[in-house]
PDB file of N, CA and C in Angstrom:
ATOM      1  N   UNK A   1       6.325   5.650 -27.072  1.00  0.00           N
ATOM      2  CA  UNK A   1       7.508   5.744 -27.894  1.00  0.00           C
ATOM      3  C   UNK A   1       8.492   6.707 -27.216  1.00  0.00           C
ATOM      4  N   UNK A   2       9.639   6.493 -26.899  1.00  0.00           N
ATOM      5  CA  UNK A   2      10.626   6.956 -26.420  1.00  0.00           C
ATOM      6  C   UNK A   2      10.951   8.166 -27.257  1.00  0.00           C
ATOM      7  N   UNK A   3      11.304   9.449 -26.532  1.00  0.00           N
ATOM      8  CA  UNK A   3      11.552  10.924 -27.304  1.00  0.00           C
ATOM      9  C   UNK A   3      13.188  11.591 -26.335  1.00  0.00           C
ATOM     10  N   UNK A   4      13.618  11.704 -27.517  1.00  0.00           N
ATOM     11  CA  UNK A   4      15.088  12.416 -27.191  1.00  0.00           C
ATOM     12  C   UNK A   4      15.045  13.889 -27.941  1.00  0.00           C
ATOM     13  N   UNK A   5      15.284  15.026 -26.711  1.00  0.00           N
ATOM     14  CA  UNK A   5      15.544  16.234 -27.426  1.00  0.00           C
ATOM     15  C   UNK A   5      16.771  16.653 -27.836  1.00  0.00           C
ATOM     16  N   UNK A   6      16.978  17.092 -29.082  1.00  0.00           N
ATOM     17  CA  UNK A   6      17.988  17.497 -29.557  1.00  0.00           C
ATOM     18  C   UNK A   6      18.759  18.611 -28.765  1.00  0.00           C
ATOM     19  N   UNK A   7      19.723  18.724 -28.242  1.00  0.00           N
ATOM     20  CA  UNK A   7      20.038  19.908 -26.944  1.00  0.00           C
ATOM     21  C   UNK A   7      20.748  20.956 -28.428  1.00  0.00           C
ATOM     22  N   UNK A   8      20.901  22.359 -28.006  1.00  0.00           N
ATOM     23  CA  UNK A   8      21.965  22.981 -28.797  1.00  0.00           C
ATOM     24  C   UNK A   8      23.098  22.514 -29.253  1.00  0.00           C
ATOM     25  N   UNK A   9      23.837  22.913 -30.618  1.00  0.00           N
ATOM     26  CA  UNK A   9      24.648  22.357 -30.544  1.00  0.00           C
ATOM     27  C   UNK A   9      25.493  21.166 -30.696  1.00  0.00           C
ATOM     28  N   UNK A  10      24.126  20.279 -30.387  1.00  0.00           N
ATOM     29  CA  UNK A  10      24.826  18.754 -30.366  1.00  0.00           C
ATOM     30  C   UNK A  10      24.667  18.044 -31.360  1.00  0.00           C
ATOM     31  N   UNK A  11      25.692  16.882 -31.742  1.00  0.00           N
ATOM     32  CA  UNK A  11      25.371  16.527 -33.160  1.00  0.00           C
ATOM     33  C   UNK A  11      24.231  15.625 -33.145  1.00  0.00           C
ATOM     34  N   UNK A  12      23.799  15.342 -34.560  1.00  0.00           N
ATOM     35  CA  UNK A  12      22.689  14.375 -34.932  1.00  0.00           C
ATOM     36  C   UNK A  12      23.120  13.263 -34.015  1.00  0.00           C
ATOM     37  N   UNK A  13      24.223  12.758 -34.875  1.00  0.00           N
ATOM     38  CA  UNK A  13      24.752  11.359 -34.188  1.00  0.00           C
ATOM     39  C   UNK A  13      24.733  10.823 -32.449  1.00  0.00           C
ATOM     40  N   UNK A  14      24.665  11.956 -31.991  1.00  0.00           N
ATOM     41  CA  UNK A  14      24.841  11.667 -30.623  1.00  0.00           C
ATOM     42  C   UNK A  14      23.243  11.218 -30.317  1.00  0.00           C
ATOM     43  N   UNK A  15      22.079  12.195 -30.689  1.00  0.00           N
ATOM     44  CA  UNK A  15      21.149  12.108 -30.231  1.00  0.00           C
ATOM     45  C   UNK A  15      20.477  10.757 -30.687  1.00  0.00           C
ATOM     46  N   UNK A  16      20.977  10.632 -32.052  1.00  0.00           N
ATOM     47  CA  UNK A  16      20.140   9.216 -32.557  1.00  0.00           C
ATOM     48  C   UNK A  16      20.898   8.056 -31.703  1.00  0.00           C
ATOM     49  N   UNK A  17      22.004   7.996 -31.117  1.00  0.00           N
ATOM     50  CA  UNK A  17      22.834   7.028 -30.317  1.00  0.00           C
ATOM     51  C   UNK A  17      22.100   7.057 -29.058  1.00  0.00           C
ATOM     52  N   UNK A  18      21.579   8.180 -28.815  1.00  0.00           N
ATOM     53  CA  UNK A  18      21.023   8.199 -27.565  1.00  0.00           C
ATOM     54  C   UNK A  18      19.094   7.364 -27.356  1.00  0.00           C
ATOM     55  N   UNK A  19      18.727   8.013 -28.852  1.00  0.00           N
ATOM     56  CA  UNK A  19      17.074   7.512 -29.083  1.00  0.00           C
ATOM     57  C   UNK A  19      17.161   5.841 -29.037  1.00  0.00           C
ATOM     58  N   UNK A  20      18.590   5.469 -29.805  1.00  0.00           N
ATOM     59  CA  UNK A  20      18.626   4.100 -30.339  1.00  0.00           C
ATOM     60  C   UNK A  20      18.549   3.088 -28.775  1.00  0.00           C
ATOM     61  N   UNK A  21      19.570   3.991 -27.551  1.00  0.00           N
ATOM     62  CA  UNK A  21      19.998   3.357 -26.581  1.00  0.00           C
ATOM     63  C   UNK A  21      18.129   3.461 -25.481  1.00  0.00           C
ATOM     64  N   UNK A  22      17.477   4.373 -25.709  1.00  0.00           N
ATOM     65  CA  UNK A  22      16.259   4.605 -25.227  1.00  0.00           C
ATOM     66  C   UNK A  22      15.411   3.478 -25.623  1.00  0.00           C
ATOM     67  N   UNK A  23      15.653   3.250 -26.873  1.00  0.00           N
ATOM     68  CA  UNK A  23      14.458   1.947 -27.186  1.00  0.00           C
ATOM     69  C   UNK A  23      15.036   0.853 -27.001  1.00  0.00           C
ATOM     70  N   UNK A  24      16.057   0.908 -26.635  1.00  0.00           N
ATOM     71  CA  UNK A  24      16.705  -0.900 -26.777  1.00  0.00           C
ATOM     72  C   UNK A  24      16.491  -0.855 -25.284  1.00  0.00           C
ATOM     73  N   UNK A  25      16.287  -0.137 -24.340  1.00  0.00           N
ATOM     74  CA  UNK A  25      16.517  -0.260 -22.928  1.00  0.00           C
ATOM     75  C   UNK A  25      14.883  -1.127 -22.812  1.00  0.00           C
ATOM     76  N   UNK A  26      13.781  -0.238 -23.287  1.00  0.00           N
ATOM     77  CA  UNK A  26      12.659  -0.197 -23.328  1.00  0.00           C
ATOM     78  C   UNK A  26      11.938  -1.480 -24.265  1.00  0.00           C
ATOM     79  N   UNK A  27      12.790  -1.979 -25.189  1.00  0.00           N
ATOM     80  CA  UNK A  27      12.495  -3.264 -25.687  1.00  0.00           C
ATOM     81  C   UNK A  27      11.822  -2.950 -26.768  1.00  0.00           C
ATOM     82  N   UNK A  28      11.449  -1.423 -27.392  1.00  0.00           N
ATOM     83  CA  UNK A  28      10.706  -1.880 -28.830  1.00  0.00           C
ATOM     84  C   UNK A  28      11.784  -2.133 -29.568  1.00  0.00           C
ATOM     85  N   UNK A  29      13.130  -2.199 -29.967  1.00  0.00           N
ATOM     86  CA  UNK A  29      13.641  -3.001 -31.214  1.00  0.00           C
ATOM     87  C   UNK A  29      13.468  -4.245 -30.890  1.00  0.00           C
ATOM     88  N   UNK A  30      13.252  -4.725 -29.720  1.00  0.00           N
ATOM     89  CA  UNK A  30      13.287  -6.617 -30.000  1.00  0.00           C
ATOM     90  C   UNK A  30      11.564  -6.521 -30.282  1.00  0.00           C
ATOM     91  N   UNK A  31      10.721  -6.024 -29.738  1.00  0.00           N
ATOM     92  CA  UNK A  31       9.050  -6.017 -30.509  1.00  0.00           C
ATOM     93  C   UNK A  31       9.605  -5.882 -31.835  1.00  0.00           C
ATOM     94  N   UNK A  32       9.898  -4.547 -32.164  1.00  0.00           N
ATOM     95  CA  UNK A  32       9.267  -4.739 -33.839  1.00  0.00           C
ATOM     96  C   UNK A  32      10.811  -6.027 -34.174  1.00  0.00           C
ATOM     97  N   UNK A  33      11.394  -6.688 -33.948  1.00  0.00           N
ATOM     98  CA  UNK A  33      12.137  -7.589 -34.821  1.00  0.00           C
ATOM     99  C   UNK A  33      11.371  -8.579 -34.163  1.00  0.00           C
ATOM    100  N   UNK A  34      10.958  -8.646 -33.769  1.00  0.00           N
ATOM    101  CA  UNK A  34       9.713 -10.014 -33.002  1.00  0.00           C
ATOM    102  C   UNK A  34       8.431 -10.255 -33.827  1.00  0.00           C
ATOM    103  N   UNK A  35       8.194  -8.452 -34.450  1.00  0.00           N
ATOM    104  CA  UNK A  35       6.663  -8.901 -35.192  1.00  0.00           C
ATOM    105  C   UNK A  35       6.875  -9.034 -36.882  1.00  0.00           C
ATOM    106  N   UNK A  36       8.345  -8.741 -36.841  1.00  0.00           N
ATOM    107  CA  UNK A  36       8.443  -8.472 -38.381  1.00  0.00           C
ATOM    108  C   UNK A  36       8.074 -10.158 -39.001  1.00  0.00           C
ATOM    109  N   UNK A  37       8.840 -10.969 -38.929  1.00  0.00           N
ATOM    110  CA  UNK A  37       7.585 -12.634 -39.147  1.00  0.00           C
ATOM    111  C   UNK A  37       6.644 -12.627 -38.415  1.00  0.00           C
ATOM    112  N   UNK A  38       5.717 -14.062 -39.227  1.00  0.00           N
ATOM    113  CA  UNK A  38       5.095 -14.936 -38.091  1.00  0.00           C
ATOM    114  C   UNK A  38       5.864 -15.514 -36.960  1.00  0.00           C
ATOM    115  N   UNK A  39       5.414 -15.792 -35.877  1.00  0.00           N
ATOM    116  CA  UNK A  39       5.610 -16.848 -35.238  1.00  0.00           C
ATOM    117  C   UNK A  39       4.678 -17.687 -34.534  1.00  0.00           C
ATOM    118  N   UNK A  40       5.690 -18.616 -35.067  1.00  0.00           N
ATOM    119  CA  UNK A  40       4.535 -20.201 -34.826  1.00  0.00           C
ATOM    120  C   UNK A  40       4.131 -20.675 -33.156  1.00  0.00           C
ATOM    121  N   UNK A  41       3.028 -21.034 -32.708  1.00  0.00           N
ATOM    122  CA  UNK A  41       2.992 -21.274 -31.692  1.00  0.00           C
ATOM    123  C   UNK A  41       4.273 -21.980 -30.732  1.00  0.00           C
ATOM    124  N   UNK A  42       4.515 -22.996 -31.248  1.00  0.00           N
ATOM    125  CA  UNK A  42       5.943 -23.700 -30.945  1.00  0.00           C
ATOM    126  C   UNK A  42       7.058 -22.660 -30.663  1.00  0.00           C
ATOM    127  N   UNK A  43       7.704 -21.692 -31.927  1.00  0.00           N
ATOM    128  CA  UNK A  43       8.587 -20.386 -31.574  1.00  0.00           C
ATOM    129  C   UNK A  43       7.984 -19.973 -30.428  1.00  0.00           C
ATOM    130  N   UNK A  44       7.000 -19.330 -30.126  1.00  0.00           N
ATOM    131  CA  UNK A  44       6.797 -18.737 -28.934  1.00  0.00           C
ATOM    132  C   UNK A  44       6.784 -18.968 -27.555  1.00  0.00           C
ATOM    133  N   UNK A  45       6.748 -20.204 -27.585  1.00  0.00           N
ATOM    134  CA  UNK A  45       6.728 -21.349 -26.415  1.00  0.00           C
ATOM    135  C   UNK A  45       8.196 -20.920 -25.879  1.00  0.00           C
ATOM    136  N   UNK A  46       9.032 -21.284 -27.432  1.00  0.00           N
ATOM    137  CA  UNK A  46      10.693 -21.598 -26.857  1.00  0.00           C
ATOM    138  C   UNK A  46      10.872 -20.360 -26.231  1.00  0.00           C
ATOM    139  N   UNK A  47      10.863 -19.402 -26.962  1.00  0.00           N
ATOM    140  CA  UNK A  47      11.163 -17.930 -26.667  1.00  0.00           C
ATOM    141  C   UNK A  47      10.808 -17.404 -25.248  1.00  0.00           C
ATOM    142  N   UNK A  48       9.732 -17.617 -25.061  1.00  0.00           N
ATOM    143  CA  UNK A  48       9.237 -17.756 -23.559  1.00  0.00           C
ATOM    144  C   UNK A  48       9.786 -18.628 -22.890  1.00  0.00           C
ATOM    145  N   UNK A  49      10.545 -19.671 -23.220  1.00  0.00           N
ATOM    146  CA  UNK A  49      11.206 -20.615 -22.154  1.00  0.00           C
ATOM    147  C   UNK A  49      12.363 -19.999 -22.455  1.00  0.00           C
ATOM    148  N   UNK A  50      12.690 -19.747 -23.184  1.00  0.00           N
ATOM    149  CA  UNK A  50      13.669 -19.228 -23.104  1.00  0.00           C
ATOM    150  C   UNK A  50      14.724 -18.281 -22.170  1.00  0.00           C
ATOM    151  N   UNK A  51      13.207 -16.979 -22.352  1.00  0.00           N
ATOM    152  CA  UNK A  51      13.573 -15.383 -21.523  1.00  0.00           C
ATOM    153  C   UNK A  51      13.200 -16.129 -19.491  1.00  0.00           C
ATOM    154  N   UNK A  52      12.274 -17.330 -19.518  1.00  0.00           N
ATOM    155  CA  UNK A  52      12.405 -17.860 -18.108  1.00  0.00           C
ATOM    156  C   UNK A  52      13.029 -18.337 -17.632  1.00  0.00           C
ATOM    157  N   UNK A  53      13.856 -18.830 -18.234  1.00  0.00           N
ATOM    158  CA  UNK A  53      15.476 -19.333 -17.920  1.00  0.00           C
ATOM    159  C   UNK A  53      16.575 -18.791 -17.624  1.00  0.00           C
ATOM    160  N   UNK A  54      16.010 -17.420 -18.413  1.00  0.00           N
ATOM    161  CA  UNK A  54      17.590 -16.289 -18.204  1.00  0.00           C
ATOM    162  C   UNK A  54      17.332 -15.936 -17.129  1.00  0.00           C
ATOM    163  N   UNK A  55      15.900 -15.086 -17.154  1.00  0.00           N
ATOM    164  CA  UNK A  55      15.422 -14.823 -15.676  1.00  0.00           C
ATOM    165  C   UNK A  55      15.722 -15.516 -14.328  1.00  0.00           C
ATOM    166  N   UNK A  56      15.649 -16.715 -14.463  1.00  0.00           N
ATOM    167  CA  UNK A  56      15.645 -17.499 -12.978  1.00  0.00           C
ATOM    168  C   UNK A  56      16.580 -17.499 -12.900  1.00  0.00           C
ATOM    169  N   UNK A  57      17.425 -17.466 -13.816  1.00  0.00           N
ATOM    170  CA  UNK A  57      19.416 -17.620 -14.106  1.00  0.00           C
ATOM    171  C   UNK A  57      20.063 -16.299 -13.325  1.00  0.00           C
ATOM    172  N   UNK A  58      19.280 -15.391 -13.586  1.00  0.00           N
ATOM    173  CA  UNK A  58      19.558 -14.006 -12.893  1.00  0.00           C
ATOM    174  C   UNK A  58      19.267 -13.765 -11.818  1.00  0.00           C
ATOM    175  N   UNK A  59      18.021 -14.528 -11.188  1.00  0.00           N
ATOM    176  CA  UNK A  59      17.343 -14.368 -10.017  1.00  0.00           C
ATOM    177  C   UNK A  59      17.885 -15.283  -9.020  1.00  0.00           C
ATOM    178  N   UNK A  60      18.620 -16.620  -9.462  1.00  0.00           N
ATOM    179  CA  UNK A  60      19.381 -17.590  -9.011  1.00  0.00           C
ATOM    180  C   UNK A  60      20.477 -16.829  -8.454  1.00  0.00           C
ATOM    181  N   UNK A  61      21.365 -16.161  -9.476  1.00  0.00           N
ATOM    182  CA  UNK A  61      22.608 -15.981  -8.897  1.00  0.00           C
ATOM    183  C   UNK A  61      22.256 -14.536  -8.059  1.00  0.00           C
ATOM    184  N   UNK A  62      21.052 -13.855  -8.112  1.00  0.00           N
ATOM    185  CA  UNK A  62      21.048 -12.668  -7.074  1.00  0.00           C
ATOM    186  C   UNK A  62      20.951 -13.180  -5.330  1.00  0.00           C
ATOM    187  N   UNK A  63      19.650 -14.339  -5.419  1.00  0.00           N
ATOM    188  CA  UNK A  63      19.458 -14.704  -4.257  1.00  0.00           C
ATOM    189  C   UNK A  63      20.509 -15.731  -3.933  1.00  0.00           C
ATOM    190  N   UNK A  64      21.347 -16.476  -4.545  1.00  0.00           N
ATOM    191  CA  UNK A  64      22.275 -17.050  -3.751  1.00  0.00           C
ATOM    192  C   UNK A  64      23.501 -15.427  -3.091  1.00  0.00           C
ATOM    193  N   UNK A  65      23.804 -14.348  -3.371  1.00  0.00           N
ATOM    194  CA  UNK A  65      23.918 -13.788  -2.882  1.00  0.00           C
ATOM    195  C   UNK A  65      23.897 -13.373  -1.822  1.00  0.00           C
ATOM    196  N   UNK A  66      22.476 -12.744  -1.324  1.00  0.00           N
ATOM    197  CA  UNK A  66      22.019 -12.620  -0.878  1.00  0.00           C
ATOM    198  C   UNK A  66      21.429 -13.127   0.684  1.00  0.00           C
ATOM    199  N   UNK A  67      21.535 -14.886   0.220  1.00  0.00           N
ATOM    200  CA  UNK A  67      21.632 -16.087   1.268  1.00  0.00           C
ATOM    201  C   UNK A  67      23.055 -15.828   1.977  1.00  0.00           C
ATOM    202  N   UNK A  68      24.251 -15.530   1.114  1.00  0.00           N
ATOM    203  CA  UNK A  68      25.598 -15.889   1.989  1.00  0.00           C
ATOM    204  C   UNK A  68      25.662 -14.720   2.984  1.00  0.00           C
ATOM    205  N   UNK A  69      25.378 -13.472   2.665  1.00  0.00           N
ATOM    206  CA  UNK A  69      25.064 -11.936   3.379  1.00  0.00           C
ATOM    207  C   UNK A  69      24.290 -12.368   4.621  1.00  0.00           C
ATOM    208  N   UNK A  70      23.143 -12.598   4.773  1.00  0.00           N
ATOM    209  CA  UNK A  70      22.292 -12.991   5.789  1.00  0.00           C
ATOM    210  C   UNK A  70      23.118 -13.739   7.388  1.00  0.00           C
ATOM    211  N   UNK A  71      22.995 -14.751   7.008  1.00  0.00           N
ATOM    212  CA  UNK A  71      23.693 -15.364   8.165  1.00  0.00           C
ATOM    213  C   UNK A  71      24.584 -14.108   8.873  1.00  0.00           C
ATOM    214  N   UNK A  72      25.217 -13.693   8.402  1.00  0.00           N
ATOM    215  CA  UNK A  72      26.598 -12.585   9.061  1.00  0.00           C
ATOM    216  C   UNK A  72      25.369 -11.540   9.955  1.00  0.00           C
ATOM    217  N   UNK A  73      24.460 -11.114   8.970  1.00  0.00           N
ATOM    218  CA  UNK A  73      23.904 -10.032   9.475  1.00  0.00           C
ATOM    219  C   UNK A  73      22.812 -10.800  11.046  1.00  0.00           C
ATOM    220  N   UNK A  74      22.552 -12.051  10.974  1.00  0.00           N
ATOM    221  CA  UNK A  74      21.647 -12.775  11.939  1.00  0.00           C
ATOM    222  C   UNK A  74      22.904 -12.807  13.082  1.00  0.00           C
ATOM    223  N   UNK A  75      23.950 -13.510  12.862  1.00  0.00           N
ATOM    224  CA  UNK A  75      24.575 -13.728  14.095  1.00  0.00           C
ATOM    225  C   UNK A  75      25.096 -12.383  14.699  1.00  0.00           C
ATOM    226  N   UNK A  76      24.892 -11.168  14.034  1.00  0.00           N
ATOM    227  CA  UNK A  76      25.545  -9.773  14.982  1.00  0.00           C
ATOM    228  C   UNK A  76      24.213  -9.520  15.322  1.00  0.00           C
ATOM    229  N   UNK A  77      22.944  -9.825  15.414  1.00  0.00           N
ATOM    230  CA  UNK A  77      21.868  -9.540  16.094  1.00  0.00           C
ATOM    231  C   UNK A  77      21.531 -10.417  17.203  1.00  0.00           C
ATOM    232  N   UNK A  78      21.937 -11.632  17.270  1.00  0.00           N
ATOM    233  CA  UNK A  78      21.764 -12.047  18.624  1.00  0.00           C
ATOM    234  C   UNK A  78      22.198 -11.990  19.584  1.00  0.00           C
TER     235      UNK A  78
END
Protein backbone atom coordinates (compact mmCIF):
# COMPACT_ATOMS: atom_id res chain seq x y z
CA UNK A 1 0.00 0.00 0.00
CA UNK A 2 1.38 3.21 -1.07
CA UNK A 3 2.38 5.81 2.03
CA UNK A 4 2.66 9.62 1.68
CA UNK A 5 4.22 11.68 4.53
CA UNK A 6 2.61 14.59 5.57
CA UNK A 7 5.72 17.26 5.28
CA UNK A 8 5.30 20.46 7.77
CA UNK A 9 3.08 22.74 7.07
CA UNK A 10 1.48 21.35 4.15
CA UNK A 11 -2.09 21.11 3.61
CA UNK A 12 -4.24 17.92 3.94
CA UNK A 13 -5.36 18.43 0.42
CA UNK A 14 -2.15 18.36 -1.16
CA UNK A 15 -1.04 15.19 0.49
CA UNK A 16 -4.28 13.23 -0.16
CA UNK A 17 -3.81 14.54 -4.05
CA UNK A 18 -0.59 13.20 -3.78
CA UNK A 19 -1.63 9.47 -1.95
CA UNK A 20 -4.59 9.51 -4.57
CA UNK A 21 -1.92 10.13 -7.56
CA UNK A 22 0.42 7.19 -5.76
CA UNK A 23 -2.27 4.58 -6.09
CA UNK A 24 -3.63 5.36 -9.39
CA UNK A 25 0.03 5.16 -10.74
CA UNK A 26 0.30 1.74 -8.92
CA UNK A 27 -3.18 0.47 -10.03
CA UNK A 28 -4.96 -0.30 -6.68
CA UNK A 29 -8.00 2.05 -7.54
CA UNK A 30 -8.64 0.09 -10.77
CA UNK A 31 -8.14 -3.43 -8.33
CA UNK A 32 -10.44 -2.43 -5.79
CA UNK A 33 -13.09 -0.98 -8.65
CA UNK A 34 -12.32 -4.34 -10.42
CA UNK A 35 -13.21 -6.44 -7.24
CA UNK A 36 -16.03 -4.40 -6.05
CA UNK A 37 -18.56 -6.89 -8.51
CA UNK A 38 -18.38 -10.20 -9.78
CA UNK A 39 -16.91 -10.78 -12.88
CA UNK A 40 -18.00 -13.21 -15.21
CA UNK A 41 -15.57 -15.31 -16.97
CA UNK A 42 -16.54 -13.75 -20.40
CA UNK A 43 -15.90 -9.90 -18.62
CA UNK A 44 -12.55 -11.02 -17.95
CA UNK A 45 -11.62 -12.39 -21.17
CA UNK A 46 -12.73 -8.89 -22.76
CA UNK A 47 -10.87 -6.92 -20.23
CA UNK A 48 -7.81 -8.82 -20.86
CA UNK A 49 -8.27 -8.38 -24.55
CA UNK A 50 -8.80 -5.50 -24.02
CA UNK A 51 -5.57 -4.06 -21.82
CA UNK A 52 -3.63 -6.44 -24.94
CA UNK A 53 -4.65 -4.32 -27.41
CA UNK A 54 -3.75 -1.09 -25.80
CA UNK A 55 -0.53 -2.62 -25.06
CA UNK A 56 0.48 -3.77 -28.54
CA UNK A 57 -1.13 -0.34 -29.60
CA UNK A 58 1.63 1.24 -27.50
CA UNK A 59 4.28 -1.14 -28.31
CA UNK A 60 3.29 -0.76 -32.10
CA UNK A 61 3.67 2.82 -32.24
CA UNK A 62 7.07 2.69 -29.98
CA UNK A 63 8.77 0.17 -32.29
CA UNK A 64 7.65 1.66 -35.49
CA UNK A 65 9.72 4.47 -34.09
CA UNK A 66 12.30 3.10 -33.42
CA UNK A 67 12.55 1.10 -36.98
CA UNK A 68 12.66 4.70 -38.81
CA UNK A 69 15.84 5.80 -36.25
CA UNK A 70 17.84 2.66 -37.13
CA UNK A 71 18.54 2.72 -40.70
CA UNK A 72 20.20 6.45 -40.20
CA UNK A 73 22.20 5.09 -37.36
CA UNK A 74 23.35 1.69 -39.77
CA UNK A 75 24.31 3.75 -42.76
CA UNK A 76 26.83 6.24 -40.57
CA UNK A 77 28.46 2.94 -39.45
CA UNK A 78 29.46 1.58 -42.58
Amino acid sequence: MPEVEVKKGEPIDRALKRLKGKMESEGVLEEIRRLRSFETPAQRTKRKARANAKRNRNNRFRFTLDTRTKPDAEKGSE
